[in-house]
C-alpha atoms as a PDB file:
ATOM      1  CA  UNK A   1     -10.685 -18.314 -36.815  1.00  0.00           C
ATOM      2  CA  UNK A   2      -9.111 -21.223 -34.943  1.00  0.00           C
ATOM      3  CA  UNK A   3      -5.607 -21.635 -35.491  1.00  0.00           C
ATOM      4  CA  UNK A   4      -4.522 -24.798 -37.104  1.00  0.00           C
ATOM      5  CA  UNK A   5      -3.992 -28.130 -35.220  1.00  0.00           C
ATOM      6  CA  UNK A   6      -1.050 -30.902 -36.115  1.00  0.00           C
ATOM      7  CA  UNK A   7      -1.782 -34.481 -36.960  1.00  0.00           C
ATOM      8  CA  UNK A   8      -1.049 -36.865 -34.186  1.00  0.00           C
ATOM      9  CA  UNK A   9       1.383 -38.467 -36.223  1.00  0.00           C
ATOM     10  CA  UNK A  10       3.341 -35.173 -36.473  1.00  0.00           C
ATOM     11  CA  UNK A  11       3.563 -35.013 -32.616  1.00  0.00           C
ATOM     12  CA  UNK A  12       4.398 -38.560 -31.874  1.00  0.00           C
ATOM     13  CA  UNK A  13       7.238 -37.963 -34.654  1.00  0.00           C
ATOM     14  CA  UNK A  14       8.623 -35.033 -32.757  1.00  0.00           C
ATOM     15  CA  UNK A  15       8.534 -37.074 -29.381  1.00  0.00           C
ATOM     16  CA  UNK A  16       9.931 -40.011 -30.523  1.00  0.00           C
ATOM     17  CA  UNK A  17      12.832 -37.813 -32.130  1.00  0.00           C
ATOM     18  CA  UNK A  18      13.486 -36.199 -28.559  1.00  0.00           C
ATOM     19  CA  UNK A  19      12.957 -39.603 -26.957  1.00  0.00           C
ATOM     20  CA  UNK A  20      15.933 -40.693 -29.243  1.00  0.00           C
ATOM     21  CA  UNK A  21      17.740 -37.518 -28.687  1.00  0.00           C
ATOM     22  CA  UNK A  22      17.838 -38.510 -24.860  1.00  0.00           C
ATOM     23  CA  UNK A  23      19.025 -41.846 -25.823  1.00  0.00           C
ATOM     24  CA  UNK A  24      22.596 -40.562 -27.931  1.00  0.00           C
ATOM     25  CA  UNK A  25      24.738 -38.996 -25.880  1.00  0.00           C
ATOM     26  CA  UNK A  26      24.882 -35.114 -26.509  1.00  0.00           C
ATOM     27  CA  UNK A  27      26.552 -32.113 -25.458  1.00  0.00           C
ATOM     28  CA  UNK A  28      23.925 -29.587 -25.311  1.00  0.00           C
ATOM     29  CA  UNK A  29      19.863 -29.588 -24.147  1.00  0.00           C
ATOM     30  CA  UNK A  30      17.292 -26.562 -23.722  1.00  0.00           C
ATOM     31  CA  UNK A  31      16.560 -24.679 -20.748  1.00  0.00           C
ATOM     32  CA  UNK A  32      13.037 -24.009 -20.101  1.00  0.00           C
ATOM     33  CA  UNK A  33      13.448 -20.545 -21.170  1.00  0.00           C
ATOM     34  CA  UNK A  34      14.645 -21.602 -24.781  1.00  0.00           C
ATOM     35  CA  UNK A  35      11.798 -23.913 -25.081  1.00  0.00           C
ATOM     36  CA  UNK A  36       8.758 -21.729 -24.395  1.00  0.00           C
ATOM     37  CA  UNK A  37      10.867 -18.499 -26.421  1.00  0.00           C
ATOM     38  CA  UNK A  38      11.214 -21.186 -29.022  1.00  0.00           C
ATOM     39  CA  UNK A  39       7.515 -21.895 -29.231  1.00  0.00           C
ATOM     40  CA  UNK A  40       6.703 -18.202 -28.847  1.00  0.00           C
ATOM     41  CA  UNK A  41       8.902 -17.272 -31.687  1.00  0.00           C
ATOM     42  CA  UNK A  42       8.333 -20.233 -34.063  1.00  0.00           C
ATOM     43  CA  UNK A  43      12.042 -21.185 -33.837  1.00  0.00           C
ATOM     44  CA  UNK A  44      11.908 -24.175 -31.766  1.00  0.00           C
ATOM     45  CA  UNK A  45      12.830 -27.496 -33.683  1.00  0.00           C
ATOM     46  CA  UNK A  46      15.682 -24.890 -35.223  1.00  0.00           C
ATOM     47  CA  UNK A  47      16.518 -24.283 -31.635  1.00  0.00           C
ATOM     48  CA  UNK A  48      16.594 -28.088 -30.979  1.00  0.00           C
ATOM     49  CA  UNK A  49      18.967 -28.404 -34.433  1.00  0.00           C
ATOM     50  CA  UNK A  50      21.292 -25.902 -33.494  1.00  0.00           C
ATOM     51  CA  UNK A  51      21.892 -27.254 -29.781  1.00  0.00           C
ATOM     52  CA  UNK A  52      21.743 -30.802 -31.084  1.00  0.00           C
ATOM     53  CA  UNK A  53      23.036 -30.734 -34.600  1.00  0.00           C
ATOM     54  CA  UNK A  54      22.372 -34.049 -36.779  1.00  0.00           C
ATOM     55  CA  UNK A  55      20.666 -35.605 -33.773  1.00  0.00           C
ATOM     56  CA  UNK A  56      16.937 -35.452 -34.710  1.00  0.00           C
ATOM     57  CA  UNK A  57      15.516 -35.119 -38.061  1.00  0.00           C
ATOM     58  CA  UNK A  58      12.811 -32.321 -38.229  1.00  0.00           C
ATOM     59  CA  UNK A  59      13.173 -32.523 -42.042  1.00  0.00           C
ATOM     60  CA  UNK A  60       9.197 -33.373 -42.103  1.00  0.00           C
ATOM     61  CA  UNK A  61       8.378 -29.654 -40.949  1.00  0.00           C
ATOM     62  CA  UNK A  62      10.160 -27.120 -42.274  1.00  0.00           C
ATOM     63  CA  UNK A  63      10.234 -23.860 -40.978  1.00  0.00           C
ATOM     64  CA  UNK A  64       6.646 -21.606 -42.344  1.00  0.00           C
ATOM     65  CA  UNK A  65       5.472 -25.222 -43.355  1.00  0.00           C
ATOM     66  CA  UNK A  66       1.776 -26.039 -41.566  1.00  0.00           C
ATOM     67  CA  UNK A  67       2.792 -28.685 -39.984  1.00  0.00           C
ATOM     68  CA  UNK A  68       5.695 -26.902 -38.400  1.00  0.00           C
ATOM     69  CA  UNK A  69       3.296 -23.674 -37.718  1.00  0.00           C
ATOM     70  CA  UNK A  70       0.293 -26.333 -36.318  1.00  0.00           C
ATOM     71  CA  UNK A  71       2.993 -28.326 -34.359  1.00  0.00           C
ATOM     72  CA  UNK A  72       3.749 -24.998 -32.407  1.00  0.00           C
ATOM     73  CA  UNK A  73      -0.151 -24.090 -31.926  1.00  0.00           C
ATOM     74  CA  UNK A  74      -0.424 -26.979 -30.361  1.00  0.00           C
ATOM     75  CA  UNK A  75       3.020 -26.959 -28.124  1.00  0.00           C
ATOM     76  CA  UNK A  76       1.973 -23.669 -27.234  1.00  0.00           C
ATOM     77  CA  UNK A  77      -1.868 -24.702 -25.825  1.00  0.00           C
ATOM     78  CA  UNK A  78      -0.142 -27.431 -23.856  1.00  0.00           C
ATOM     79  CA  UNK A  79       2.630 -25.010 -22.568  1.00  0.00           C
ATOM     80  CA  UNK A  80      -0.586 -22.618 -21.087  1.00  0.00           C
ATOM     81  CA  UNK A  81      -1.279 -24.866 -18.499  1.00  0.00           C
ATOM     82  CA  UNK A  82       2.187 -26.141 -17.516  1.00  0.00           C
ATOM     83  CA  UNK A  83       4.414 -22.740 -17.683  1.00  0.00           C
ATOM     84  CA  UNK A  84       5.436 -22.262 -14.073  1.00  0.00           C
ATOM     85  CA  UNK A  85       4.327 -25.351 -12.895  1.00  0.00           C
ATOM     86  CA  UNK A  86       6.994 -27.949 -14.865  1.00  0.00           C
ATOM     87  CA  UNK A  87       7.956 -29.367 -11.491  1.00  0.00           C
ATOM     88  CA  UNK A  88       4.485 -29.938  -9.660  1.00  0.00           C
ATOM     89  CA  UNK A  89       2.556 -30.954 -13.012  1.00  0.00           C
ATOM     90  CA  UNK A  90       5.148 -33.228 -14.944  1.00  0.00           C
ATOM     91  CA  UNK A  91       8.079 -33.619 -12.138  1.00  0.00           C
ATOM     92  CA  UNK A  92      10.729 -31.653 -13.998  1.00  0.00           C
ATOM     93  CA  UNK A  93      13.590 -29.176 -12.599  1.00  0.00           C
ATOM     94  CA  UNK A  94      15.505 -28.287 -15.679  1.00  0.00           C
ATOM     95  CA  UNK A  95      15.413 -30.264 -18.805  1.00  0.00           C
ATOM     96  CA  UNK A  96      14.126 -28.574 -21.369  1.00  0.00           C
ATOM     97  CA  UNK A  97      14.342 -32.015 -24.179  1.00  0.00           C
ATOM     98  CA  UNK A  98      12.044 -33.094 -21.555  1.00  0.00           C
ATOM     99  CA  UNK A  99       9.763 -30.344 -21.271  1.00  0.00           C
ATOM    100  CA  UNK A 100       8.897 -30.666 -24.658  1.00  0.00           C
ATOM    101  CA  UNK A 101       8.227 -34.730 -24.629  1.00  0.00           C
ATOM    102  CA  UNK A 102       6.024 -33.780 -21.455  1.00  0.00           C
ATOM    103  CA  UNK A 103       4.558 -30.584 -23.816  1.00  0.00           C
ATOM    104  CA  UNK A 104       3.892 -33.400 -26.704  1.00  0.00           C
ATOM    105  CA  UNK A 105       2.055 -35.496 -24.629  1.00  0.00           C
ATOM    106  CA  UNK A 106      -0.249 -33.313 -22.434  1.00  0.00           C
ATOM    107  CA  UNK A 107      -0.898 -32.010 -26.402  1.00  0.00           C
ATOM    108  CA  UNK A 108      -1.981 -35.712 -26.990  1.00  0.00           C
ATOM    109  CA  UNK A 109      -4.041 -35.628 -24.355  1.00  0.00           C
ATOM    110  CA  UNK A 110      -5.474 -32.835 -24.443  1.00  0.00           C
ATOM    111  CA  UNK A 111      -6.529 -33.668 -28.130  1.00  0.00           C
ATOM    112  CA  UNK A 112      -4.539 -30.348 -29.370  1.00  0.00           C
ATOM    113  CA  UNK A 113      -4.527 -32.656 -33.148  1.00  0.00           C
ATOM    114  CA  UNK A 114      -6.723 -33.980 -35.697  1.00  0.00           C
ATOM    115  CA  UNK A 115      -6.853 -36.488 -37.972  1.00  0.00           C
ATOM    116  CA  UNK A 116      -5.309 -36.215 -41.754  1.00  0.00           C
ATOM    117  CA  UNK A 117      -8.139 -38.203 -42.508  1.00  0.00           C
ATOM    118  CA  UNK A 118     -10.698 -35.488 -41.263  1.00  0.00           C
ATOM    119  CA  UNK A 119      -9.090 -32.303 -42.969  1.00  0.00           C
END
């Protein structure tokens, strides 16, 4: 059985909240590490709360929800081809906010959604 996929509106949300975390100064980011552990273990827009508390508001996709469990599905197809390869693939050394905008959008591309409308 084919796991679940998110809506495109649920990944656009997510990278327009890390676009906006970008924006507002903060104090803390991801390594590369966190964010592929934090797709791995399901943790990661708790992960992104807890470095950057009150910055973004994941309140759409609470933990266990699907879209929460579909959002990571999809992360973590778009992480299979870009895991070792962040600099060569999507020009990044160490942000890890921006690993996860770059994740969102090769998901996008990829077409790792569907439509609400088809479900």
């Amino acid at each position: 059985m084919a796991e679940k996929l998110p809506w495109l509106s649920t990944l656009s949300s997510v990278g327009f909240q890390l676009t906006s975390a970008i924006e507002i100064e903060f104090r803390g980011n991801l390594t590369f590490s966190e964010v592929y552990r934090g797709i791995d273990q399901g943790t990661l827009l708790q992960d992104i709360d807890r470095k950057l508390p009150g910055v973004c508001d994941f309140s759409l996709y609470p933990p266990g929800s699907e879209q929460c469990a579909a959002l990571l599905e999809s992360l973590k197809r778009a992480a299979g081809g870009l895991q070792g390869c962040e600099r060569r693939k999507a020009g990044l050394i160490s942000s890890g906010l921006h690993l996860i905008i770059a994740l969102v959008f090769e998901a996008i591309q990829q077409r790792y959604w569907v439509d609400p409308r088809e479900v």
